[in-house]
C-alpha atoms as a PDB file:
ATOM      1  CA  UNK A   1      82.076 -62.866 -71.843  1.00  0.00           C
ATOM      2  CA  UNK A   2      83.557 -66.188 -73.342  1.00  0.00           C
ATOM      3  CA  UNK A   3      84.261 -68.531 -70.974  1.00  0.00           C
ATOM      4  CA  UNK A   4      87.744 -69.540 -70.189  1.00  0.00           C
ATOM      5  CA  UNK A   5      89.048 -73.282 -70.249  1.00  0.00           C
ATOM      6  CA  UNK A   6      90.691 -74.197 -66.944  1.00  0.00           C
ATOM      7  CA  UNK A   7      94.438 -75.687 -67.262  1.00  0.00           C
ATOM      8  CA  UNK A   8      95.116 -79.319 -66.146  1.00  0.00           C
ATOM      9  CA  UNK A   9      96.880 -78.127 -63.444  1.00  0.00           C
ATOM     10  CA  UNK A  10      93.612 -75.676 -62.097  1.00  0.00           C
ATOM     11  CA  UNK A  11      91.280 -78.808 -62.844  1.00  0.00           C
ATOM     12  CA  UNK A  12      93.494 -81.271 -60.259  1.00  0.00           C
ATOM     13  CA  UNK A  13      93.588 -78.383 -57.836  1.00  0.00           C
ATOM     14  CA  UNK A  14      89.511 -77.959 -57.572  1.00  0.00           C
ATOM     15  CA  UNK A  15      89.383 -81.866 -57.482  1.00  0.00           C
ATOM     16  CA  UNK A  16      91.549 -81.955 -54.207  1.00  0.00           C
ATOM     17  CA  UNK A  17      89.353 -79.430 -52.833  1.00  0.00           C
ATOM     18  CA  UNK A  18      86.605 -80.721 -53.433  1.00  0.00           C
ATOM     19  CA  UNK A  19      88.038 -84.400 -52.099  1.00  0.00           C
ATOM     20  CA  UNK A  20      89.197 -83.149 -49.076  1.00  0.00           C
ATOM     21  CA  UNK A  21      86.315 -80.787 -48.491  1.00  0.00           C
ATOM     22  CA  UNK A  22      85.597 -82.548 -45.535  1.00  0.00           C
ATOM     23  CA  UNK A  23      89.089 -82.277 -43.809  1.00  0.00           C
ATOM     24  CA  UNK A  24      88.856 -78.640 -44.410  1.00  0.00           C
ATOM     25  CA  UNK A  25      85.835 -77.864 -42.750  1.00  0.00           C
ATOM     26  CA  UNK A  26      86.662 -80.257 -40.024  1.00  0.00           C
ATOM     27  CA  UNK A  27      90.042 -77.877 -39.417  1.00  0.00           C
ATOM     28  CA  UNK A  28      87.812 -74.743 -39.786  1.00  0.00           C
ATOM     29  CA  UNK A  29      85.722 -76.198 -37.059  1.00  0.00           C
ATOM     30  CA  UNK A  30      89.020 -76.470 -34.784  1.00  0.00           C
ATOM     31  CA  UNK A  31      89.744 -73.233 -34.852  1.00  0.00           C
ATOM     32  CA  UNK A  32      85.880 -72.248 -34.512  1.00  0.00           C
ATOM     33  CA  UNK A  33      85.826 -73.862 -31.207  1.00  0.00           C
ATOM     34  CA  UNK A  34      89.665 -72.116 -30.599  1.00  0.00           C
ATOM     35  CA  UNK A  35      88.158 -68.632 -31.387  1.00  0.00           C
ATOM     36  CA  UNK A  36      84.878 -69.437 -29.273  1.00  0.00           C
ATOM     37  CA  UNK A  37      86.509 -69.797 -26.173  1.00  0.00           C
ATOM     38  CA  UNK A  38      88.096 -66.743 -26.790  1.00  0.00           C
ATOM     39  CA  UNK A  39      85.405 -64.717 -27.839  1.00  0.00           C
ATOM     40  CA  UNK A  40      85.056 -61.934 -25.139  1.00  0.00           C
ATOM     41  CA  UNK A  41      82.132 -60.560 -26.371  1.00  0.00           C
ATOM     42  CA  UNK A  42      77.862 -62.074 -27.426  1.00  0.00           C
ATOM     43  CA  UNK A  43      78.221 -60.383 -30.623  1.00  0.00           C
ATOM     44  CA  UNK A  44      81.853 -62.185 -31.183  1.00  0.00           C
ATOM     45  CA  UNK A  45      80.005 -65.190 -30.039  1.00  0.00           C
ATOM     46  CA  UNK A  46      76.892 -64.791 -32.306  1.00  0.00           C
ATOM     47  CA  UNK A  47      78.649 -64.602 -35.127  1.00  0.00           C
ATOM     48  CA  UNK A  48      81.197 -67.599 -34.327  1.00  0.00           C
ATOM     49  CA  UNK A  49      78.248 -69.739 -34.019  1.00  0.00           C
ATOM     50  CA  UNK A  50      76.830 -68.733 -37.773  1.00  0.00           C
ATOM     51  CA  UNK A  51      80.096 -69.873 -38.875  1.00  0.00           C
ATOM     52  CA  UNK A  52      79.750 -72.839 -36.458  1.00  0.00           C
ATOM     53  CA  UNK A  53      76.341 -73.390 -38.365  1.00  0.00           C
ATOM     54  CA  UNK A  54      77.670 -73.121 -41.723  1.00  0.00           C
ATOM     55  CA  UNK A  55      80.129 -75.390 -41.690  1.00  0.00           C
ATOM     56  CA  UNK A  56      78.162 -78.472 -40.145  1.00  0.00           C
ATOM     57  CA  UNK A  57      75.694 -77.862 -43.513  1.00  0.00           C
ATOM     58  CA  UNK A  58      78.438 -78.245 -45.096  1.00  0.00           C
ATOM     59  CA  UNK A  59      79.304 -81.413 -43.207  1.00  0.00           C
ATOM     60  CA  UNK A  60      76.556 -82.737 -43.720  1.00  0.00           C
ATOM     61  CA  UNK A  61      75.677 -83.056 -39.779  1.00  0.00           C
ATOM     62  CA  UNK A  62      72.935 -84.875 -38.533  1.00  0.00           C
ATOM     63  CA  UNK A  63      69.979 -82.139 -38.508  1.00  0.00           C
ATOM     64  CA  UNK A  64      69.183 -83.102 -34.967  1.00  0.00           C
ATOM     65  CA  UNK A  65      72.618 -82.603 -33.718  1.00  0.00           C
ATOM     66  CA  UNK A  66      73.037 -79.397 -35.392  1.00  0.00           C
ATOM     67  CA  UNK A  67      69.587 -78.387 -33.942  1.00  0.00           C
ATOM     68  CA  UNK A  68      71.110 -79.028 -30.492  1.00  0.00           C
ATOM     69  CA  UNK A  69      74.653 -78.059 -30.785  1.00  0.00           C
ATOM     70  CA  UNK A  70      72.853 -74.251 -32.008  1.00  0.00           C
ATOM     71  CA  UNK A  71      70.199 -74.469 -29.097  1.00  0.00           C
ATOM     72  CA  UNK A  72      72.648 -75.596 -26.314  1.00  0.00           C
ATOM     73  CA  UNK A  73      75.969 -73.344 -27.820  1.00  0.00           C
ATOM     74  CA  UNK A  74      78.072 -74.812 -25.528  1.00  0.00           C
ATOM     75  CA  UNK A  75      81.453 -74.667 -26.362  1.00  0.00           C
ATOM     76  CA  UNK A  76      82.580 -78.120 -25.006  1.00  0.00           C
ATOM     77  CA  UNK A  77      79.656 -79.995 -26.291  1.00  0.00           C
ATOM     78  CA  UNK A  78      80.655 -78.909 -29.863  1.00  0.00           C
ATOM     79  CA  UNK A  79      84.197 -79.896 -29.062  1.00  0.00           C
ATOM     80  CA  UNK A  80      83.132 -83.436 -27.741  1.00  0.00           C
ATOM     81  CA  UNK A  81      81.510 -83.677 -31.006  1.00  0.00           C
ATOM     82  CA  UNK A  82      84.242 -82.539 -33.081  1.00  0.00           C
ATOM     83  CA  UNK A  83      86.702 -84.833 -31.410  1.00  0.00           C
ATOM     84  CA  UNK A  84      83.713 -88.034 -32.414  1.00  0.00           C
ATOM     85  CA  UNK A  85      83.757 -86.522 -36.397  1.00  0.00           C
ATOM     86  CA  UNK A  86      87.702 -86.457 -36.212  1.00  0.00           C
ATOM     87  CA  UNK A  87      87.675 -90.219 -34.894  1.00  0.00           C
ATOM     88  CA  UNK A  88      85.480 -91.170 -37.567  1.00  0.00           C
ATOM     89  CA  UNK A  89      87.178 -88.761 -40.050  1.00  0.00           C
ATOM     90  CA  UNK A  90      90.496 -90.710 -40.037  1.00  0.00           C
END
């Protein structure tokens, strides 16, 4: 398979992603902690939290935090530290 050159227009779009990575995994994390409190059941839960896991590697979280945000899964905790990212964010 050759591959394909990307258009100007494709090349500015992965850019922006890529620039604003970090605002889009801070909104993912929103709704994370949305869809947490709603979760009815432990498997919902469990598999929130992965996601929840994912996405502060992909932050770039302090290990330690991460270690204790997964250990502790509380909801609110997570949110107190989402509002602190968002703070520092903007």
């Amino acid at each position: 398979m050759s591959k394909q050159e990307r258009t100007n227009y494709q090349k500015k779009v992965i850019s922006r992603y890529y620039e604003n990575l970090d605002t889009i995994t801070l909104t993912k994390l929103q709704e994370l902690v949305t869809e947490l409190y709603l979760a009815e059941t432990a498997a919902q839960k469990d598999r929130l939290w992965k996601r929840v896991e994912t996405a502060m590697v992909k932050m770039k979280v302090a290990p330690a935090v991460a270690r204790h945000l997964m250990a502790q899964k509380d909801v609110r905790l997570l949110a107190e530290n989402l509002n602190d990212w968002l703070k520092k964010a903007r």
